[in-house]
PDB file of N, CA and C in Angstrom:
ATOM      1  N   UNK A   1       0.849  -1.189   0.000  1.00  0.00           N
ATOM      2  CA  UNK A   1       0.000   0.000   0.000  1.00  0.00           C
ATOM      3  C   UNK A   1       0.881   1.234   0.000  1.00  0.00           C
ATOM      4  N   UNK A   2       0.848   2.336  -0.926  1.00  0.00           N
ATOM      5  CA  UNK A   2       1.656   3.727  -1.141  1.00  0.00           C
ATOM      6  C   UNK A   2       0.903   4.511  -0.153  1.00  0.00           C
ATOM      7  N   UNK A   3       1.846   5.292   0.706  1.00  0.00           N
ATOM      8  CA  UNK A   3       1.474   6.358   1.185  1.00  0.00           C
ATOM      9  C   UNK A   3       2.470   7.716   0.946  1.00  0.00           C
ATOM     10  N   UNK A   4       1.760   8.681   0.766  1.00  0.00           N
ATOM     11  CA  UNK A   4       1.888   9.729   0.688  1.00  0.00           C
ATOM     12  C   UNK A   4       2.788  10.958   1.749  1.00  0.00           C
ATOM     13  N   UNK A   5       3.541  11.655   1.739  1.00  0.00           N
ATOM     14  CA  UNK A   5       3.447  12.580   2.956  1.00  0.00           C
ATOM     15  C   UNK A   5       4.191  13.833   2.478  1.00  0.00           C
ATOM     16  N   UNK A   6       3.223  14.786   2.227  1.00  0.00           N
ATOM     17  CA  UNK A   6       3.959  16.362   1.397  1.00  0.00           C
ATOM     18  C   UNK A   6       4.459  16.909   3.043  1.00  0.00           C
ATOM     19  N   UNK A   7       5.405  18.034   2.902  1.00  0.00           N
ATOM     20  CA  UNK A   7       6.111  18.853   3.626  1.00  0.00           C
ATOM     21  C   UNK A   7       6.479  20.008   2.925  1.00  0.00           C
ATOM     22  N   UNK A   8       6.704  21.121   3.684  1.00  0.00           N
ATOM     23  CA  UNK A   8       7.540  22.462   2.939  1.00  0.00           C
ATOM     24  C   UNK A   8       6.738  23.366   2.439  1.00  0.00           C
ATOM     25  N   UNK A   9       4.921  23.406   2.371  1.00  0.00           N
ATOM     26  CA  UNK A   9       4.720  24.208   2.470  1.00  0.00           C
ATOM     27  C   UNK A   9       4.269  26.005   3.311  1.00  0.00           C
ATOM     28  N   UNK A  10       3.457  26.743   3.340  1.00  0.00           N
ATOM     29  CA  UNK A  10       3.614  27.844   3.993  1.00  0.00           C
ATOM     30  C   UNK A  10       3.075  29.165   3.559  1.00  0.00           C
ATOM     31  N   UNK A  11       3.726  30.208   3.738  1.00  0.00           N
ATOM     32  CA  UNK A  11       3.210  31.600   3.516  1.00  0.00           C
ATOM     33  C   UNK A  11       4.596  32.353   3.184  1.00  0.00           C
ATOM     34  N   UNK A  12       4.217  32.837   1.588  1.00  0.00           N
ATOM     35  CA  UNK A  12       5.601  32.992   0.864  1.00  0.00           C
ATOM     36  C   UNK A  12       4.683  34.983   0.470  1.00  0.00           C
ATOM     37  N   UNK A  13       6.153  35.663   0.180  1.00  0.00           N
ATOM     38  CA  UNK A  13       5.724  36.885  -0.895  1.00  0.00           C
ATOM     39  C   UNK A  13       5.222  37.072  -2.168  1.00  0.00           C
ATOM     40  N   UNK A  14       4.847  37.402  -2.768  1.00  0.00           N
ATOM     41  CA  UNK A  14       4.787  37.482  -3.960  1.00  0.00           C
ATOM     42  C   UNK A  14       6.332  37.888  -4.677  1.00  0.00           C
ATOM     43  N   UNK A  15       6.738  36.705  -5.939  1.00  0.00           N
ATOM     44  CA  UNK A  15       8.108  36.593  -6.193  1.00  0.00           C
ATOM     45  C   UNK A  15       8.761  35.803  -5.422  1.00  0.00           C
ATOM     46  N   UNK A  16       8.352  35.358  -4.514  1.00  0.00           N
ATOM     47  CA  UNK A  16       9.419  34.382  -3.804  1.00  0.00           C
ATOM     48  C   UNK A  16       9.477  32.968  -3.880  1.00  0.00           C
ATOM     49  N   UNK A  17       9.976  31.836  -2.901  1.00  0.00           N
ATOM     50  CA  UNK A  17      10.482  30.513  -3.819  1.00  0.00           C
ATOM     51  C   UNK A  17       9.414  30.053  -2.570  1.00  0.00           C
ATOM     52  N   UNK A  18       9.060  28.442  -2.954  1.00  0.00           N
ATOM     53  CA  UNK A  18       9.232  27.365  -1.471  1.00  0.00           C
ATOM     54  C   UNK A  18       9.325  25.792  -2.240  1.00  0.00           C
ATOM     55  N   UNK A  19       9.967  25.233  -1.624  1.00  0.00           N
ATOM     56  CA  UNK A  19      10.134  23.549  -2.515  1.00  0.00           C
ATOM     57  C   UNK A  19       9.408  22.925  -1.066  1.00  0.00           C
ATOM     58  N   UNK A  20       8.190  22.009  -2.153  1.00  0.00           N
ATOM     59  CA  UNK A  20       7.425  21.354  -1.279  1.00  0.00           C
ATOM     60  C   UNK A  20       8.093  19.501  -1.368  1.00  0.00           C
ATOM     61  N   UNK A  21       7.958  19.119  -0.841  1.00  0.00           N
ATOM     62  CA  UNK A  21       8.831  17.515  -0.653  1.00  0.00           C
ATOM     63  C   UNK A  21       7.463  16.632  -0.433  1.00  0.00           C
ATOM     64  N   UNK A  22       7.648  15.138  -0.765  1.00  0.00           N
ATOM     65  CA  UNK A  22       7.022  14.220  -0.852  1.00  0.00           C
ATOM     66  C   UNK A  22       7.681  12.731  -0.880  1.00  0.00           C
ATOM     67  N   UNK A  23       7.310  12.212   0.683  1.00  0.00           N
ATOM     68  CA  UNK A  23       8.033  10.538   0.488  1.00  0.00           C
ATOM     69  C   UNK A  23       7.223  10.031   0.701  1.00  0.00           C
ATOM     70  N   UNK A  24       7.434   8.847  -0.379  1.00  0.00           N
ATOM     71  CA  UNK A  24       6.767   7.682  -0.217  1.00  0.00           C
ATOM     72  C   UNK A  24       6.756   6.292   0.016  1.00  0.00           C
ATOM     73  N   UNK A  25       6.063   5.803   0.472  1.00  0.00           N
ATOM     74  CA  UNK A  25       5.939   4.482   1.942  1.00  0.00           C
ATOM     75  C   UNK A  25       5.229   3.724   0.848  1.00  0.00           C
ATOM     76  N   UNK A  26       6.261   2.334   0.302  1.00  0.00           N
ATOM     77  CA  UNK A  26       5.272   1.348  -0.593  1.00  0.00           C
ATOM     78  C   UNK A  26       6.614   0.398  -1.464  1.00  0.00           C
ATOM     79  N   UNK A  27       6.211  -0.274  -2.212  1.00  0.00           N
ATOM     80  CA  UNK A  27       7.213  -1.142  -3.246  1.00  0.00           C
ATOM     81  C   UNK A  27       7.627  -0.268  -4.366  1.00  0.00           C
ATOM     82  N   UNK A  28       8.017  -0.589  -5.305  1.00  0.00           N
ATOM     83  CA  UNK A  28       8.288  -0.313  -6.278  1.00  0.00           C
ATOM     84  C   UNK A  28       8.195   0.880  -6.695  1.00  0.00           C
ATOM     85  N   UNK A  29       8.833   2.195  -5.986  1.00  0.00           N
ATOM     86  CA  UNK A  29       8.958   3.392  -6.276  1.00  0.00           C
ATOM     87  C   UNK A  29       9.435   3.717  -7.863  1.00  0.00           C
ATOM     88  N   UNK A  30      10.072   2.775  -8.566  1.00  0.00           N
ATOM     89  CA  UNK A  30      11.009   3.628  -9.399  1.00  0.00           C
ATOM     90  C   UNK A  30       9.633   3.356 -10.502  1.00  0.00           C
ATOM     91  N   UNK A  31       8.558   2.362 -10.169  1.00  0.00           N
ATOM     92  CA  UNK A  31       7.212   2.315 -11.296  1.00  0.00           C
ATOM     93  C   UNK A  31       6.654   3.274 -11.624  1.00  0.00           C
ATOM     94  N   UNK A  32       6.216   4.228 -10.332  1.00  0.00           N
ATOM     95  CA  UNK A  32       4.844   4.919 -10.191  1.00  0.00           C
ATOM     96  C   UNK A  32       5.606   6.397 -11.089  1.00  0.00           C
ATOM     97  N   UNK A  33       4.626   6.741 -11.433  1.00  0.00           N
ATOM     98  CA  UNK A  33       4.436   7.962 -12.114  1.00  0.00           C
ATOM     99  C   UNK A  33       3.855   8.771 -10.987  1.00  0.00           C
ATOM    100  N   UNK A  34       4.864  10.064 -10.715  1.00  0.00           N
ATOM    101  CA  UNK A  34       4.417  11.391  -9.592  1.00  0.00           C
ATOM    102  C   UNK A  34       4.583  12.402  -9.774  1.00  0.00           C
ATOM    103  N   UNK A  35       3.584  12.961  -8.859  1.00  0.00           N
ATOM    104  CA  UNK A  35       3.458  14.513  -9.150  1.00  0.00           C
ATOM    105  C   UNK A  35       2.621  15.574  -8.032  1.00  0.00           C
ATOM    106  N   UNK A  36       2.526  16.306  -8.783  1.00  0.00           N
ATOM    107  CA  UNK A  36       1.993  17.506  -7.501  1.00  0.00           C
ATOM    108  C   UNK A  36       0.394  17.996  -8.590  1.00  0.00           C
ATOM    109  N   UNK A  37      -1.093  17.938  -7.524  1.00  0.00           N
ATOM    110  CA  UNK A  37      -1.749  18.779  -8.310  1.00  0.00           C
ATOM    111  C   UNK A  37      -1.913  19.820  -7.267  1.00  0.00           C
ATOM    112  N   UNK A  38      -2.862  21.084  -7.554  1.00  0.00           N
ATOM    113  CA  UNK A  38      -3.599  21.657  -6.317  1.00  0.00           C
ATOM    114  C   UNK A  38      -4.990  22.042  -6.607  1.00  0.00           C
ATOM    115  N   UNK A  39      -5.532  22.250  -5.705  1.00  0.00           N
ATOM    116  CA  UNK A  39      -6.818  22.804  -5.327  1.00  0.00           C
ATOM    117  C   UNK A  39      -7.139  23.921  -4.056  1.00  0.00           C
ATOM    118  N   UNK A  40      -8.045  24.752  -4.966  1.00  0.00           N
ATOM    119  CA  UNK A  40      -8.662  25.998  -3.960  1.00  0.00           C
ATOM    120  C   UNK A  40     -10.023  25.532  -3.606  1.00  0.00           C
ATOM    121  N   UNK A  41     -10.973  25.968  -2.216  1.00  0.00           N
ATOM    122  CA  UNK A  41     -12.156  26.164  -2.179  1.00  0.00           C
ATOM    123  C   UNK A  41     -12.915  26.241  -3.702  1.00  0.00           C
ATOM    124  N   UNK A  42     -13.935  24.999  -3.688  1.00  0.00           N
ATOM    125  CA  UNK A  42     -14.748  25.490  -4.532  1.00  0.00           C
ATOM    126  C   UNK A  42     -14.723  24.692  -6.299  1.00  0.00           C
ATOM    127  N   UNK A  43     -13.212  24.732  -6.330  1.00  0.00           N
ATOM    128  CA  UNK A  43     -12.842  24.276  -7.534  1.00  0.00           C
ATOM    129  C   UNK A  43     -12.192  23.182  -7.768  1.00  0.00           C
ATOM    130  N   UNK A  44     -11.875  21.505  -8.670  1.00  0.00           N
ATOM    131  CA  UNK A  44     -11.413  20.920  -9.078  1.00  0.00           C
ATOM    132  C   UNK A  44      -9.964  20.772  -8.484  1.00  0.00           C
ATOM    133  N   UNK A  45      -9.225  19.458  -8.159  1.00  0.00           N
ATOM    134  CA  UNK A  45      -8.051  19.651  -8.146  1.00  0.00           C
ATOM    135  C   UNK A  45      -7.254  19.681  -9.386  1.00  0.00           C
ATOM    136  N   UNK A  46      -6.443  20.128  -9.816  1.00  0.00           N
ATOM    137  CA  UNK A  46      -6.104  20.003 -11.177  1.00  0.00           C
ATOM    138  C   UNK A  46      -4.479  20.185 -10.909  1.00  0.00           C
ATOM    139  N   UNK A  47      -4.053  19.489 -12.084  1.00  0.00           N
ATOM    140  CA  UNK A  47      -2.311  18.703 -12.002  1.00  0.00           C
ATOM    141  C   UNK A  47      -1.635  20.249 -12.395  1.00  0.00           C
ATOM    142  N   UNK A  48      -0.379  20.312 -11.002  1.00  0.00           N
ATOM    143  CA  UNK A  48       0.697  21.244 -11.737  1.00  0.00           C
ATOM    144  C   UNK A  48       1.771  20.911 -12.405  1.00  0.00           C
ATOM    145  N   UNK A  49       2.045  19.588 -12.058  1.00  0.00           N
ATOM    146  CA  UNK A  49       3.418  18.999 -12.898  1.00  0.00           C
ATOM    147  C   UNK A  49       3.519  17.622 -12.594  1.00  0.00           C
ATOM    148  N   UNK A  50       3.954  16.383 -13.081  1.00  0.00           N
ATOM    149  CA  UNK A  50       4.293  15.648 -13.473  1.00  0.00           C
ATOM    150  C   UNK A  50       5.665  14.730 -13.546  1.00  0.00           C
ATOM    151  N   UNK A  51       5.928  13.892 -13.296  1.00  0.00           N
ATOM    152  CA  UNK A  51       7.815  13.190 -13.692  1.00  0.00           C
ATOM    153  C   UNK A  51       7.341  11.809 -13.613  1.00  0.00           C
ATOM    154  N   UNK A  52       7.063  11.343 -15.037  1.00  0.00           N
ATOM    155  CA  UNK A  52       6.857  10.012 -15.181  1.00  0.00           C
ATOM    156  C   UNK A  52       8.061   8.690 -14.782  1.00  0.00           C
ATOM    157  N   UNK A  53       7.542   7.785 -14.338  1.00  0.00           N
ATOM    158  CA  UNK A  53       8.959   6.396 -14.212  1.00  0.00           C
ATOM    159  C   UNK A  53       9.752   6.699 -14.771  1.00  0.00           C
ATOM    160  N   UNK A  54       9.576   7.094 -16.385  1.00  0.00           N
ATOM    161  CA  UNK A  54      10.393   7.589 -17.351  1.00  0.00           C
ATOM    162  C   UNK A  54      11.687   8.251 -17.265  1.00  0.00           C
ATOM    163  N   UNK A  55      10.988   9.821 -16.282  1.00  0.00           N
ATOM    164  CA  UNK A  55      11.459  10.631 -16.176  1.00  0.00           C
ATOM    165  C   UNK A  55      11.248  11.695 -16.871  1.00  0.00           C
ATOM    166  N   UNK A  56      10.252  11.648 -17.631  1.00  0.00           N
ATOM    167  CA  UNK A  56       9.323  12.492 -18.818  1.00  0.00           C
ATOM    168  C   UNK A  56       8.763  13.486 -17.835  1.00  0.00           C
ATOM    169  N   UNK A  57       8.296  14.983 -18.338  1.00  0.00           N
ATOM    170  CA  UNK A  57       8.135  15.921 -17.475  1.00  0.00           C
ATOM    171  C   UNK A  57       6.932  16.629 -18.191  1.00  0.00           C
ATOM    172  N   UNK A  58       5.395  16.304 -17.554  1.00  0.00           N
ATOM    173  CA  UNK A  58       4.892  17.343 -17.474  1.00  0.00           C
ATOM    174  C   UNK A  58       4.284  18.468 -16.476  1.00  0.00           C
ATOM    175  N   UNK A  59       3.706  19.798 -17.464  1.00  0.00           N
ATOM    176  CA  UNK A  59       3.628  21.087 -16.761  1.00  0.00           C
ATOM    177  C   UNK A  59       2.305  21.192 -17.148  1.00  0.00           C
ATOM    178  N   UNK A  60       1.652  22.395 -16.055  1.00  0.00           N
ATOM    179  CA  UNK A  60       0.543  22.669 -16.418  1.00  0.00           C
ATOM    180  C   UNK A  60       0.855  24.052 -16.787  1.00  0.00           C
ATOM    181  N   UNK A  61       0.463  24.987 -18.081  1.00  0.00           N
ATOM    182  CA  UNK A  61       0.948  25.632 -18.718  1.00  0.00           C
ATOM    183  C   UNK A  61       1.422  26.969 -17.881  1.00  0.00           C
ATOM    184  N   UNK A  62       0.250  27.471 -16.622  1.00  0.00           N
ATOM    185  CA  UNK A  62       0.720  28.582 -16.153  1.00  0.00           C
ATOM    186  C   UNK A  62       1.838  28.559 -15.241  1.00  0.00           C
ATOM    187  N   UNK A  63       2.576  27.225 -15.232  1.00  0.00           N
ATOM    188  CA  UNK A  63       4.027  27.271 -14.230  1.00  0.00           C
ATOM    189  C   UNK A  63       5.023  27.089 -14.483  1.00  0.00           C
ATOM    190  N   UNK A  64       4.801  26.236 -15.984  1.00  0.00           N
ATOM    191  CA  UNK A  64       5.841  26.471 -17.060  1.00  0.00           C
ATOM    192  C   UNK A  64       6.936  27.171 -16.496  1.00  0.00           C
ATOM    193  N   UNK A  65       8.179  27.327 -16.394  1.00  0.00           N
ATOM    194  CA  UNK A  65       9.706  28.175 -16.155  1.00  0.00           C
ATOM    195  C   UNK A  65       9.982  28.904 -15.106  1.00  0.00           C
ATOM    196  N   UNK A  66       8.389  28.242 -14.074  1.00  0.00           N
ATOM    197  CA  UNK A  66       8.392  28.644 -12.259  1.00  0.00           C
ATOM    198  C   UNK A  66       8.993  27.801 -11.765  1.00  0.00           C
ATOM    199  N   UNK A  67       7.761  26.576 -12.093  1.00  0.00           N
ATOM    200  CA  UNK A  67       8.072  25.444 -11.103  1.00  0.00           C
ATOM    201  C   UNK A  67       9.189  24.781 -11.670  1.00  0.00           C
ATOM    202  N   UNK A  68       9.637  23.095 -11.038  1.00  0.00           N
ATOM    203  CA  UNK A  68      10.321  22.513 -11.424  1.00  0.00           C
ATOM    204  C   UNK A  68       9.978  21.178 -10.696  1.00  0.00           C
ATOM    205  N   UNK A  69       9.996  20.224 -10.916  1.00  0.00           N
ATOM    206  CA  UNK A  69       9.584  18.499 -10.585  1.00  0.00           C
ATOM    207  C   UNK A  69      10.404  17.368 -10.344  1.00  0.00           C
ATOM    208  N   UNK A  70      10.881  17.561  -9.562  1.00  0.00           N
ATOM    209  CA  UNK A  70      12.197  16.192  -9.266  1.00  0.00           C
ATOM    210  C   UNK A  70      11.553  14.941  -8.756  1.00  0.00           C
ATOM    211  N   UNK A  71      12.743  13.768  -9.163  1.00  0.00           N
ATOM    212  CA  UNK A  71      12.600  12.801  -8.203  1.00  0.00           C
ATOM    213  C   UNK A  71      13.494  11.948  -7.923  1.00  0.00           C
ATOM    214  N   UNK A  72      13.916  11.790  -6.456  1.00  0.00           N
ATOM    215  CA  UNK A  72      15.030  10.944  -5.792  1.00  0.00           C
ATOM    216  C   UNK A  72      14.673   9.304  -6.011  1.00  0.00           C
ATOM    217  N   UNK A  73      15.172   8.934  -6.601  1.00  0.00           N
ATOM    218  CA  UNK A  73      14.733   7.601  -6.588  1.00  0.00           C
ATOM    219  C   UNK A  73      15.353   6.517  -5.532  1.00  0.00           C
ATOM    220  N   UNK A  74      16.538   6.979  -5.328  1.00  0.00           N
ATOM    221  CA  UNK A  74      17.376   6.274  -3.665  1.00  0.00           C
ATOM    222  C   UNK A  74      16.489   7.041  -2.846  1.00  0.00           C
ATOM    223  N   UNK A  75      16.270   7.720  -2.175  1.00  0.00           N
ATOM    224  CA  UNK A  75      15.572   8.818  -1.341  1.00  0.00           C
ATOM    225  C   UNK A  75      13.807   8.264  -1.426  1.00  0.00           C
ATOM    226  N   UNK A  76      13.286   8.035  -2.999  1.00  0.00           N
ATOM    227  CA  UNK A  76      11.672   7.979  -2.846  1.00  0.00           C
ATOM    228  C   UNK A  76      11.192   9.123  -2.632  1.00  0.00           C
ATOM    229  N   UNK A  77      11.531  10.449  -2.808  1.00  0.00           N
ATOM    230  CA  UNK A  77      10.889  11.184  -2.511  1.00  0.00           C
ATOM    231  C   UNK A  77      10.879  12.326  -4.297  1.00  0.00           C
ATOM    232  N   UNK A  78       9.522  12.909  -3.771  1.00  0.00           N
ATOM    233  CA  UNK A  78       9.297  13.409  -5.210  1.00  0.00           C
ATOM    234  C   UNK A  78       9.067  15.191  -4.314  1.00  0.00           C
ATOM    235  N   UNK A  79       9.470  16.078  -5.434  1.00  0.00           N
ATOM    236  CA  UNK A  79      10.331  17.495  -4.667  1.00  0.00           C
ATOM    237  C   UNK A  79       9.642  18.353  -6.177  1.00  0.00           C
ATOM    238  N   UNK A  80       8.643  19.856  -5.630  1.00  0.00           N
ATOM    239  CA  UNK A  80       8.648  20.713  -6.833  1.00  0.00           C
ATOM    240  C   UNK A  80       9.166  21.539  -5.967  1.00  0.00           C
ATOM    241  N   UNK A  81       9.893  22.597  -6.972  1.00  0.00           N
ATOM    242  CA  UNK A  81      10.314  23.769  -6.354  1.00  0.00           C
ATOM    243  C   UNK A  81       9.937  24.717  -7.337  1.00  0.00           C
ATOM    244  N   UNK A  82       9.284  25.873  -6.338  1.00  0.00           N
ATOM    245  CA  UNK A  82       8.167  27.021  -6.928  1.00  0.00           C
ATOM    246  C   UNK A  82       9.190  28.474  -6.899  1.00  0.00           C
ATOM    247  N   UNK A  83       9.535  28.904  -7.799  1.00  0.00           N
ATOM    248  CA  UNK A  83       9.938  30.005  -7.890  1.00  0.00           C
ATOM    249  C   UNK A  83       8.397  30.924  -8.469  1.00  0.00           C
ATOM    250  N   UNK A  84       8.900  32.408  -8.095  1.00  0.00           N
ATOM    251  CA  UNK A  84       8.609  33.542  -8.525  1.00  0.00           C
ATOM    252  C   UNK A  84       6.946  33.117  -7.928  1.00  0.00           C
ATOM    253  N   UNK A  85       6.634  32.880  -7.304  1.00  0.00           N
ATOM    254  CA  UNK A  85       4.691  32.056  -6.735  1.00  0.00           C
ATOM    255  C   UNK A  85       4.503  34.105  -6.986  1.00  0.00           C
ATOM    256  N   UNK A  86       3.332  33.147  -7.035  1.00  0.00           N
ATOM    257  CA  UNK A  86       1.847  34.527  -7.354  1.00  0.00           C
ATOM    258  C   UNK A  86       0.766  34.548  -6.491  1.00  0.00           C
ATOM    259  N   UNK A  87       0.290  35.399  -6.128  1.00  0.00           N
ATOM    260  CA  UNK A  87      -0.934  34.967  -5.183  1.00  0.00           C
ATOM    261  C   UNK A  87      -1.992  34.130  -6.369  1.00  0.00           C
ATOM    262  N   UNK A  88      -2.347  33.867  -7.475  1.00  0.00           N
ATOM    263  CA  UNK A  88      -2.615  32.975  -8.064  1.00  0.00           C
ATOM    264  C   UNK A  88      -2.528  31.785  -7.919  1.00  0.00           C
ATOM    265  N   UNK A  89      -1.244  31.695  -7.025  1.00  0.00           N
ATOM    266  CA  UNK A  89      -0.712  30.133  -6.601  1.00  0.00           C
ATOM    267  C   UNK A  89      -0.967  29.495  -5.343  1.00  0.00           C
ATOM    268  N   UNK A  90      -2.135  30.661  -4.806  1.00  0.00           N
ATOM    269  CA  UNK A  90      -2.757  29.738  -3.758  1.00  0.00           C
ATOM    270  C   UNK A  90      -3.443  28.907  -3.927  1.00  0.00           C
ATOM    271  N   UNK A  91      -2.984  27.969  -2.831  1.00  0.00           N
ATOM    272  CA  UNK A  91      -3.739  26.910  -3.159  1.00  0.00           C
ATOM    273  C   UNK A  91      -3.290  25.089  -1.514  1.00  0.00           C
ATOM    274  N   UNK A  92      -3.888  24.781  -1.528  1.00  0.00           N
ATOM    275  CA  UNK A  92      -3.286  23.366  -0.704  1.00  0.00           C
ATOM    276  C   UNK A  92      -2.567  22.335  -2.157  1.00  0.00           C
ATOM    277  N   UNK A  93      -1.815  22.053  -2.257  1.00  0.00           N
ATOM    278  CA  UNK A  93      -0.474  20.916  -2.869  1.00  0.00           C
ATOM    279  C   UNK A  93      -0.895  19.690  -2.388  1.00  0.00           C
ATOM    280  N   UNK A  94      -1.093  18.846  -3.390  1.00  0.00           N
ATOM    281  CA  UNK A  94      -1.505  17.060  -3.200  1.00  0.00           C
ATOM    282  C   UNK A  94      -0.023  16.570  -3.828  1.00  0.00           C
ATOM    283  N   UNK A  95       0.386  15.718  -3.050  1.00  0.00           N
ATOM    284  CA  UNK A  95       1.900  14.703  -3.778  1.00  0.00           C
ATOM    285  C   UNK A  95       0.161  13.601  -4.307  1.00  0.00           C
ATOM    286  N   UNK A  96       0.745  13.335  -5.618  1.00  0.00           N
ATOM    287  CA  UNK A  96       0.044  12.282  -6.283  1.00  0.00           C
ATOM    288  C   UNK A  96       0.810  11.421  -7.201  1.00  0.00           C
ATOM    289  N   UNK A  97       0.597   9.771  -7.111  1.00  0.00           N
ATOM    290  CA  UNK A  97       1.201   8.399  -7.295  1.00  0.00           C
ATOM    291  C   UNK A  97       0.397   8.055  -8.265  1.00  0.00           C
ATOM    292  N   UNK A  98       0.693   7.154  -9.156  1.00  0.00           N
ATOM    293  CA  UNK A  98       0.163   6.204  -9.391  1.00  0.00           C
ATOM    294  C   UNK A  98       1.051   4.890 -10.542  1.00  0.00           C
ATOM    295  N   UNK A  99       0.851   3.644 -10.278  1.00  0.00           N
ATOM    296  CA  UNK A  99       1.629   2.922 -11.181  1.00  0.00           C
ATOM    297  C   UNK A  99       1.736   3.442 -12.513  1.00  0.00           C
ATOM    298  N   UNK A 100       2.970   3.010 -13.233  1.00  0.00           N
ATOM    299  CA  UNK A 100       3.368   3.147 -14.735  1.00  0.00           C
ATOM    300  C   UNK A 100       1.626   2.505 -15.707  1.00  0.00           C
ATOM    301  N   UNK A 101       1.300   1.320 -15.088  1.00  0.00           N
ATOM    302  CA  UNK A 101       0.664   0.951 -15.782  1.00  0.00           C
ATOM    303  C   UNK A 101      -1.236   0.715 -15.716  1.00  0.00           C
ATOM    304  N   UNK A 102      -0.992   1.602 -14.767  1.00  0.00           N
ATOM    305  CA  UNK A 102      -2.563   2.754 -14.149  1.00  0.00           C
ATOM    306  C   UNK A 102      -2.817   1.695 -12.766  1.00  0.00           C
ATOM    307  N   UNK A 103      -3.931   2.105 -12.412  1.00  0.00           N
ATOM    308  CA  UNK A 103      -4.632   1.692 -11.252  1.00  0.00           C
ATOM    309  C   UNK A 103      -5.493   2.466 -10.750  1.00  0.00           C
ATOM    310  N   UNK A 104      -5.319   2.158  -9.210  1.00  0.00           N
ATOM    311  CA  UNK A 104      -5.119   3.437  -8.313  1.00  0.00           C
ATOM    312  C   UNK A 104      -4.392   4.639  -8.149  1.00  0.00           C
ATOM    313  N   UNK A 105      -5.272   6.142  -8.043  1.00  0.00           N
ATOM    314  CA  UNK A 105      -4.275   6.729  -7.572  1.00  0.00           C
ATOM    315  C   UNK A 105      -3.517   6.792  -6.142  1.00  0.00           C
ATOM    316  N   UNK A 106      -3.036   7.515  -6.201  1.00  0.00           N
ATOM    317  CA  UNK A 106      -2.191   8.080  -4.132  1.00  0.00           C
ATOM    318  C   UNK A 106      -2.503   8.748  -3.796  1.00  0.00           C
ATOM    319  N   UNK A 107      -2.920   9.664  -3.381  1.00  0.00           N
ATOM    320  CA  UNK A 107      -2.729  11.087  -3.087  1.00  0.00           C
ATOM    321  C   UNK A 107      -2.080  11.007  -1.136  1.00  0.00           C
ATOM    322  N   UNK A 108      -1.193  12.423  -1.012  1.00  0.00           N
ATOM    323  CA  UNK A 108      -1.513  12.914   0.143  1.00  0.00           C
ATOM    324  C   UNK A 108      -2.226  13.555   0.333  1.00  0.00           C
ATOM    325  N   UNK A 109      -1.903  13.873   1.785  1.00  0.00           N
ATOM    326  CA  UNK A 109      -2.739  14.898   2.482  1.00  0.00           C
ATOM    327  C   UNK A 109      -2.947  15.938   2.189  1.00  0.00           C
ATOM    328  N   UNK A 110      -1.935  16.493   1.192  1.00  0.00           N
ATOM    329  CA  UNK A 110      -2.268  18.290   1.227  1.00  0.00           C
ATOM    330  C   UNK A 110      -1.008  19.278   1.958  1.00  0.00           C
ATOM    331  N   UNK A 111      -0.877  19.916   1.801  1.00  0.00           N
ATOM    332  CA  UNK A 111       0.091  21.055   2.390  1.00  0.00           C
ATOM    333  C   UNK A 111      -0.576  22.484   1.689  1.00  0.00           C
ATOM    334  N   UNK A 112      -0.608  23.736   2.644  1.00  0.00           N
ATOM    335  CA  UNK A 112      -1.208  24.844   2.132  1.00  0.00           C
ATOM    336  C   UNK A 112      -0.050  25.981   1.790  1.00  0.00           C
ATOM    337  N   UNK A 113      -0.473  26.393   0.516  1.00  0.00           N
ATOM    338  CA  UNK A 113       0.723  27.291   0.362  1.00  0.00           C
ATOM    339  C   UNK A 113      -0.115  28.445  -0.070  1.00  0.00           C
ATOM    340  N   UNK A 114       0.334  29.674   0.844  1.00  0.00           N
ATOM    341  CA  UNK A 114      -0.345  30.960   0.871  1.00  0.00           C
ATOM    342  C   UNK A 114       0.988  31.989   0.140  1.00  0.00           C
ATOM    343  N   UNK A 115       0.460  32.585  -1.194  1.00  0.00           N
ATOM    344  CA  UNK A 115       0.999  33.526  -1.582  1.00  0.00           C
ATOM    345  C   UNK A 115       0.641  34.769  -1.392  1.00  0.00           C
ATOM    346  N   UNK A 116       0.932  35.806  -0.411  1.00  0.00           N
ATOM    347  CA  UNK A 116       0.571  36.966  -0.140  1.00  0.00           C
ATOM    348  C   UNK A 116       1.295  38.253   0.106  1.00  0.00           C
ATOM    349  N   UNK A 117       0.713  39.038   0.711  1.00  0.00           N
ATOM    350  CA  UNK A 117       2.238  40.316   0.875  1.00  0.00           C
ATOM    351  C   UNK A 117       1.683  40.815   2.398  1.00  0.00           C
TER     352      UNK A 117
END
């Protein structure tokens, strides 16, 4: 069974950085395809980025050359780091799993990241 556990988020400026972290508790880490989505009150969670088994990288278009999507594969842990955040970029951060060859998803818990001044 995969579990989830985000860290690192918070209350940033507008223009400023925070790298949110994600390890995961399960087999076969180097399978699953991970990533980060978020969600506000009200609205859909929807994917910010992506790093397939592969190592293939996707973005969701408005974070494009902000964010960035790693993953430790000795470590298990999957890492975005948010430059230049917008108050646009509020939002709570889901670490999300799932095998190369579908299933179930993972999700964590959530972490809240407040962009403000």
């Amino acid at each position: 069974q995969v579990q989830l556990v985000e860290s690192g988020g918070g209350l940033v400026q507008p223009g400023g950085t925070l790298n949110l972290s994600c390890t995961f508790s399960g087999s076969n880490f180097r399978s699953y395809d991970l990533g980060w989505y978020r969600q506000v009150p009200g609205d859909e969670r929807s994917m910010v980025a992506k790093i397939l088994h592969d190592g293939m990288y996707r973005y969701e278009t408005s974070v494009e050359g902000r964010f960035f999507v790693s993953r430790d594969n000795a470590r298990r842990t999957v890492t975005l780091q948010m430059n230049n955040l917008q108050p646009e970029d509020t939002a709570a951060y889901y670490c999300w799993a799932r095998h190369r060859i579908g299933g179930v998803e993972n999700w964590g818990r959530g972490t809240p990241v407040t962009v403000s001044s």
